[in-house]
Protein backbone atom coordinates (compact mmCIF):
# COMPACT_ATOMS: atom_id res chain seq x y z
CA UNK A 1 406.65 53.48 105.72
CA UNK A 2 409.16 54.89 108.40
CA UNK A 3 412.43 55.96 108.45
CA UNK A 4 414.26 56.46 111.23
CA UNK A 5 417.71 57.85 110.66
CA UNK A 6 420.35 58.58 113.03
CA UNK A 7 417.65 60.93 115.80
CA UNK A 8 419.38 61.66 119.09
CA UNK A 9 418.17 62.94 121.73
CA UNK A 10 419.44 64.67 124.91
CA UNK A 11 417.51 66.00 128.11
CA UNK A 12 418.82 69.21 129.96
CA UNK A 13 421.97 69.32 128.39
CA UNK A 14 424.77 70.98 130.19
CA UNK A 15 423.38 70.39 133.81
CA UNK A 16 423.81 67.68 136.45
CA UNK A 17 420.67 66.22 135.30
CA UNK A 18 421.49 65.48 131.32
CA UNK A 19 420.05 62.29 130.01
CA UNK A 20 421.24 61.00 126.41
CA UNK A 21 417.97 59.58 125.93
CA UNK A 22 418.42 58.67 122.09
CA UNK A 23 421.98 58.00 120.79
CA UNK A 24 421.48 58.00 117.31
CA UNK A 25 418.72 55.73 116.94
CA UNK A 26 417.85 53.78 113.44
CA UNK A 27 415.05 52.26 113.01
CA UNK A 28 413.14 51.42 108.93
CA UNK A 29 409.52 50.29 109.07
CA UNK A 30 408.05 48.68 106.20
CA UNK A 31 404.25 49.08 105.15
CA UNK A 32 401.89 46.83 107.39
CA UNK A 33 404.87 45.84 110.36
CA UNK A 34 404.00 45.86 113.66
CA UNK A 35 406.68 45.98 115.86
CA UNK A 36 406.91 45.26 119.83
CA UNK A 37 409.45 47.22 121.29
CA UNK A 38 410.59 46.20 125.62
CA UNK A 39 413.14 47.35 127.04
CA UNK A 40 413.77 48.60 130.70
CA UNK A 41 413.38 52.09 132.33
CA UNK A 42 415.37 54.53 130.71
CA UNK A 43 416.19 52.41 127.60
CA UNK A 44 414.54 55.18 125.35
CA UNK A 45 411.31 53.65 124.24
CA UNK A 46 408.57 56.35 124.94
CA UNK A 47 411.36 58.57 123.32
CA UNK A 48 411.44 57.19 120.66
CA UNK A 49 407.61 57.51 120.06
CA UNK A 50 407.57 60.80 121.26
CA UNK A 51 410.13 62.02 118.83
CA UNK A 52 408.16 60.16 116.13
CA UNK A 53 404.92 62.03 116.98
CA UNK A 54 406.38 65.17 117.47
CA UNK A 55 406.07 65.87 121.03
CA UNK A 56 409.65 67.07 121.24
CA UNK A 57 412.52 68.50 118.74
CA UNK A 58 415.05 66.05 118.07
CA UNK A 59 418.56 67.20 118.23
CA UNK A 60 419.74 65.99 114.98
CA UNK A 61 418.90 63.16 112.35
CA UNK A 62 415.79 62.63 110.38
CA UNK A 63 411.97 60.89 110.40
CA UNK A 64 410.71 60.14 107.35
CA UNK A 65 406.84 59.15 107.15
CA UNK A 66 405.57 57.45 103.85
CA UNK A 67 408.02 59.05 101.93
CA UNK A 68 408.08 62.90 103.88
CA UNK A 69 410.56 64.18 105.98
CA UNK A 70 408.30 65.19 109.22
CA UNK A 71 411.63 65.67 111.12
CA UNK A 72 410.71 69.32 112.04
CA UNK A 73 406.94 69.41 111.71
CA UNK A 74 404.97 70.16 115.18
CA UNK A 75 403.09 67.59 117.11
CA UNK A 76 399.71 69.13 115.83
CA UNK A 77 400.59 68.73 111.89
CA UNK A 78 402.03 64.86 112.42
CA UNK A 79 398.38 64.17 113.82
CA UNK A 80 396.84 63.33 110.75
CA UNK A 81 399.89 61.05 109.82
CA UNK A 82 400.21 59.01 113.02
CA UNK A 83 397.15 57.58 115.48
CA UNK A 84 398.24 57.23 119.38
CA UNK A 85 396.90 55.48 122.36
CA UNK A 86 398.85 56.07 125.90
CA UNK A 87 399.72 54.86 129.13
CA UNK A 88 396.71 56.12 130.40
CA UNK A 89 393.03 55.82 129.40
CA UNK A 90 392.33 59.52 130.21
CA UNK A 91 394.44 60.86 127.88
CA UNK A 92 392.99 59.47 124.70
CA UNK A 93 389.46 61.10 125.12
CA UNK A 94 387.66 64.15 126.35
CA UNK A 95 385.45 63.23 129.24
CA UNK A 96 382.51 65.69 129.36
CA UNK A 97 382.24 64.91 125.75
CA UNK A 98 379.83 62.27 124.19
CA UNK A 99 381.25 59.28 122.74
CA UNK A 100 379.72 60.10 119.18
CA UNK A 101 381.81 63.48 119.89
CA UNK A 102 384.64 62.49 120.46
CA UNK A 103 384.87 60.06 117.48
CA UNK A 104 383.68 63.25 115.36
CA UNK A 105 386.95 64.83 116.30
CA UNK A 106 388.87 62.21 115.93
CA UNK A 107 387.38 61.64 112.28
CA UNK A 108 388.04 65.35 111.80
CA UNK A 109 391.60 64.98 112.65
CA UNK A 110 393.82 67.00 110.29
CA UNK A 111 390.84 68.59 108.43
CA UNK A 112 389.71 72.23 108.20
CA UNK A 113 386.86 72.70 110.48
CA UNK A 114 383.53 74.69 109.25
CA UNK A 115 380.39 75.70 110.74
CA UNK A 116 377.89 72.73 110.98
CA UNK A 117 375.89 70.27 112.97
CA UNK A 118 378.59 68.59 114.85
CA UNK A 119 377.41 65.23 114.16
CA UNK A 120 375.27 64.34 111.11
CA UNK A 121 373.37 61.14 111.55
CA UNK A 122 375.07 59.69 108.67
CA UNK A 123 378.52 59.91 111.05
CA UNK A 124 376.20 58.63 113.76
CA UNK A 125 375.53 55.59 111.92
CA UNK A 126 379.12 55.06 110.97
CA UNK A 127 379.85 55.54 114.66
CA UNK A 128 377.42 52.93 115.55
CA UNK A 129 379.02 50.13 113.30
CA UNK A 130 382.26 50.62 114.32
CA UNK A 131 381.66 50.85 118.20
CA UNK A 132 379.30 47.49 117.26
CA UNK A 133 382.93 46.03 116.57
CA UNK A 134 384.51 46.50 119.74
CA UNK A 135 381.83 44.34 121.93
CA UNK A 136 381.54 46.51 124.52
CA UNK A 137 377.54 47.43 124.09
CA UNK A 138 378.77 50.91 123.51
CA UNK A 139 377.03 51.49 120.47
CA UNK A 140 373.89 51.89 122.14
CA UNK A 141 375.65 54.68 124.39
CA UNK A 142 376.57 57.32 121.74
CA UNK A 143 375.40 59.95 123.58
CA UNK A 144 376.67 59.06 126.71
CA UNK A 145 379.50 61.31 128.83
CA UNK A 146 382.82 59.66 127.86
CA UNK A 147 383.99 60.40 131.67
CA UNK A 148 381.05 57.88 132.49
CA UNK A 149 383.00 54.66 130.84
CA UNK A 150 385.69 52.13 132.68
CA UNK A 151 389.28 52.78 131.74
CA UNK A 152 388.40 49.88 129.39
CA UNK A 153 386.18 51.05 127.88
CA UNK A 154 387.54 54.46 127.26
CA UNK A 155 390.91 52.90 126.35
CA UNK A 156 388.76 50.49 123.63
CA UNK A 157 387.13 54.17 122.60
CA UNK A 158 390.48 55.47 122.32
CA UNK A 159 392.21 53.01 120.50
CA UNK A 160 389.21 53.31 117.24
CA UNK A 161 389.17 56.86 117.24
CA UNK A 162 393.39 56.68 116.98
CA UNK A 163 392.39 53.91 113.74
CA UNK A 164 389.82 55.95 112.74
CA UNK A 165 391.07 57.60 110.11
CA UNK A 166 393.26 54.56 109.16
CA UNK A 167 397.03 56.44 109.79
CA UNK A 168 400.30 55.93 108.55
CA UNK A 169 401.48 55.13 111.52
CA UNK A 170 399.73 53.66 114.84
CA UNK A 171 401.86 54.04 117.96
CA UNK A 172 400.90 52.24 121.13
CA UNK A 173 402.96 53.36 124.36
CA UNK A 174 401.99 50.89 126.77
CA UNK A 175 398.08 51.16 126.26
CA UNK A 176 397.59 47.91 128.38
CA UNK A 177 399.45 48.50 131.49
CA UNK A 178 397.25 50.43 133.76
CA UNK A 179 393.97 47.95 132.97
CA UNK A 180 393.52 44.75 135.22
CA UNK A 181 394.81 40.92 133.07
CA UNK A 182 391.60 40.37 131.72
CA UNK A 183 390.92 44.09 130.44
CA UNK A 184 393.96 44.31 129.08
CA UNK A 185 393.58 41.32 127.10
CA UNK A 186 390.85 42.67 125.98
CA UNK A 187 391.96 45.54 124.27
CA UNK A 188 394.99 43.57 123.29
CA UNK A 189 392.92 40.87 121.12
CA UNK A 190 391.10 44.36 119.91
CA UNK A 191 394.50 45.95 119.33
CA UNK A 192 395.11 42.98 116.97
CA UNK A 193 391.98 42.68 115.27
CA UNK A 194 392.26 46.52 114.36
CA UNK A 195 395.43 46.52 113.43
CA UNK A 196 395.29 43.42 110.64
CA UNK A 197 391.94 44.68 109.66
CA UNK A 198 393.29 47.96 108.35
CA UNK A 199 397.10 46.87 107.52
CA UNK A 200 398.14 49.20 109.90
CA UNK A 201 401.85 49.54 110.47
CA UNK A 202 402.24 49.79 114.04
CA UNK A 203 404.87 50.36 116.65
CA UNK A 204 403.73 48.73 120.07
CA UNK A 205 405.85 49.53 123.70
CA UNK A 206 405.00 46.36 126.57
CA UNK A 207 406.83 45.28 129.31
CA UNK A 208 405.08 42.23 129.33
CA UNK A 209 407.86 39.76 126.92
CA UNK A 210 405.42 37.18 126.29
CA UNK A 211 403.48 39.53 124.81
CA UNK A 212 406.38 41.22 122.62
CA UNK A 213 407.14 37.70 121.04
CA UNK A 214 403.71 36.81 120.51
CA UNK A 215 402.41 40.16 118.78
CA UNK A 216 403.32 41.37 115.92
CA UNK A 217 405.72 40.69 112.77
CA UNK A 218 408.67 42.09 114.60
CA UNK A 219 410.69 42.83 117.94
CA UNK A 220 413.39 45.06 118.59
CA UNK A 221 415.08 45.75 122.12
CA UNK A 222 416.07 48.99 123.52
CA UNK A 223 418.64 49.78 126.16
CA UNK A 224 420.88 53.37 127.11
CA UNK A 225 418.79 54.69 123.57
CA UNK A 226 419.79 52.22 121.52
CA UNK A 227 418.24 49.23 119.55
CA UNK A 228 420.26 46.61 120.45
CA UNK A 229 418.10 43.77 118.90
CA UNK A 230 416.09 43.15 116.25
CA UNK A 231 414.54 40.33 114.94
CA UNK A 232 411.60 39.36 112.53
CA UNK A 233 410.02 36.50 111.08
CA UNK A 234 410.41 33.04 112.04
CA UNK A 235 413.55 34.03 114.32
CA UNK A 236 410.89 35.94 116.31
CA UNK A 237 408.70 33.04 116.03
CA UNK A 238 411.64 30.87 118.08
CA UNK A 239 412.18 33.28 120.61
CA UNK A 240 411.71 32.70 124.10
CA UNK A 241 411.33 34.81 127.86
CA UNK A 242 414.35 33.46 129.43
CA UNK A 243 416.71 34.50 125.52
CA UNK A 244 415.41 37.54 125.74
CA UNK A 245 416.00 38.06 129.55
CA UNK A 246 420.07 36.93 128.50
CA UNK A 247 419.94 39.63 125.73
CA UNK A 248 419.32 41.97 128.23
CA UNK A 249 421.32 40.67 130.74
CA UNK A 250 424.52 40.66 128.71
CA UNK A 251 423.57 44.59 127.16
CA UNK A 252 422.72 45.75 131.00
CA UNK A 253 425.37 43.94 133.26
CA UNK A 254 424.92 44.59 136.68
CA UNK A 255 421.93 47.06 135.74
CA UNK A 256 420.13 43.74 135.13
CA UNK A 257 418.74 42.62 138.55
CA UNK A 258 417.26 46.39 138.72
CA UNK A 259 415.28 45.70 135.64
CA UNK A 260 414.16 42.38 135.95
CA UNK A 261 410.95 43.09 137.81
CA UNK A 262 409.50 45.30 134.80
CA UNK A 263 410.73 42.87 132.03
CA UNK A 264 407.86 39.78 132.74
């Protein structure tokens, strides 16, 4: 489903403050994976997603998306291939805007737009249903202000309107880590649910390694922009906090005791 072949990446190039960020990266995603990717500050990981969803060019190498080479699309044309949720909840969703809006544009995604009632009431009902999944009572607020709603909430609200649409691609850069333990796990059993419901392939950024072995089909391990593990299956399965934390430890070297406190 993705192909990710030989992208690198450098920042200010040329000046005192050039970053390699991505040193060519490869990465091959079948249909239906979903992959946890940790790593510490720096390693490359929002990077990686970014280059993915087009935020910026890559300096050489290619991303292939079900079969088409995206490497040079724009960020606006890879939006109807690829469904994000971010760091933070306010980025997902438009505030003033009424829930039942902003799932309209998020249906809409990708599509020509023509002059019509914004929301019919068959999307209304649609909307209804699939809010009805999240548990959240908001299905009986469709017409309230989006800015009204907990970061929870709007991050729950964010991550069906990024599924919506069912995408190629799902990418989920930290969605978790500004929400309190027991929001987060919230949206994390959600994240889940959504994801095998719809066969999504997914790629999945946490800090948190206990969640990284326990999610998903597959983990790989970033550090200095490179993957420098990679495991699937019931090797995943056998993995542990404290294996992990040696993998890292024997990649980073000294650099490990600066990174430990944001690898938990």
């Amino acid at each position: 489903m993705l192909s990710v072949k030989n992208v690198s990446k450098t920042f200010n190039p040329g000046t005192v403050n050039e970053k390699k960020a991505l040193n060519r990266i490869c990465l091959e995603m079948n249909d239906g994976d979903f992959i946890t990717v940790i790593g510490g500050n720096g390693a490359g990981k929002s990077t990686l997603l970014n280059m993915i969803a087009g935020v910026y060019p890559i300096d050489c190498g290619h991303i292939i998306l079900d079969g088409q080479d995206i490497s040079l699309q724009p960020e606006f044309k890879r939006a109807k291939l690829i469904g994000r949720v971010f760091q933070d909840p306010l980025m997902g969703t438009a505030g003033d805007m009424e829930i039942n809006e902003n799932l309209a544009m998020a249906k809409r995604r990708g599509k020509s737009r023509t002059l019509r009632w914004g929301v019919t009431a068959a999307e209304k009902d649609e909307y209804y249903e699939a809010l009805k999944g999240l548990g959240l009572g908001l299905e009986d607020r469709l017409s309230a202000k989006v800015g009204l709603l907990s970061g929870g909430q709007r991050q729950a609200l964010t991550l069906l309107m990024a599924t919506l649409q069912k995408p190629k691609l799902l990418l989920l850069d930290e969605h978790t880590a500004a929400l309190d333990p027991l929001t987060a796990k919230k949206v994390l059993d959600l994240t889940e649910e959504l994801v095998a419901k719809n066969n999504l392939t997914t790629l999945m950024i946490t800090h948190n390694m206990n969640d990284a072995i326990r999610i998903g089909n597959r983990l790989i391990m970033m550090y200095d922009g490179k993957i420098i593990l990679d495991v699937e299956g019931e090797e995943k399965k056998k993995l542990t906090v404290e294996m992990l934390h040696n993998k890292f430890r024997e990649a980073a070297g000294e650099e490990f005791s600066d990174d430990r406190g944001v690898l938990i």
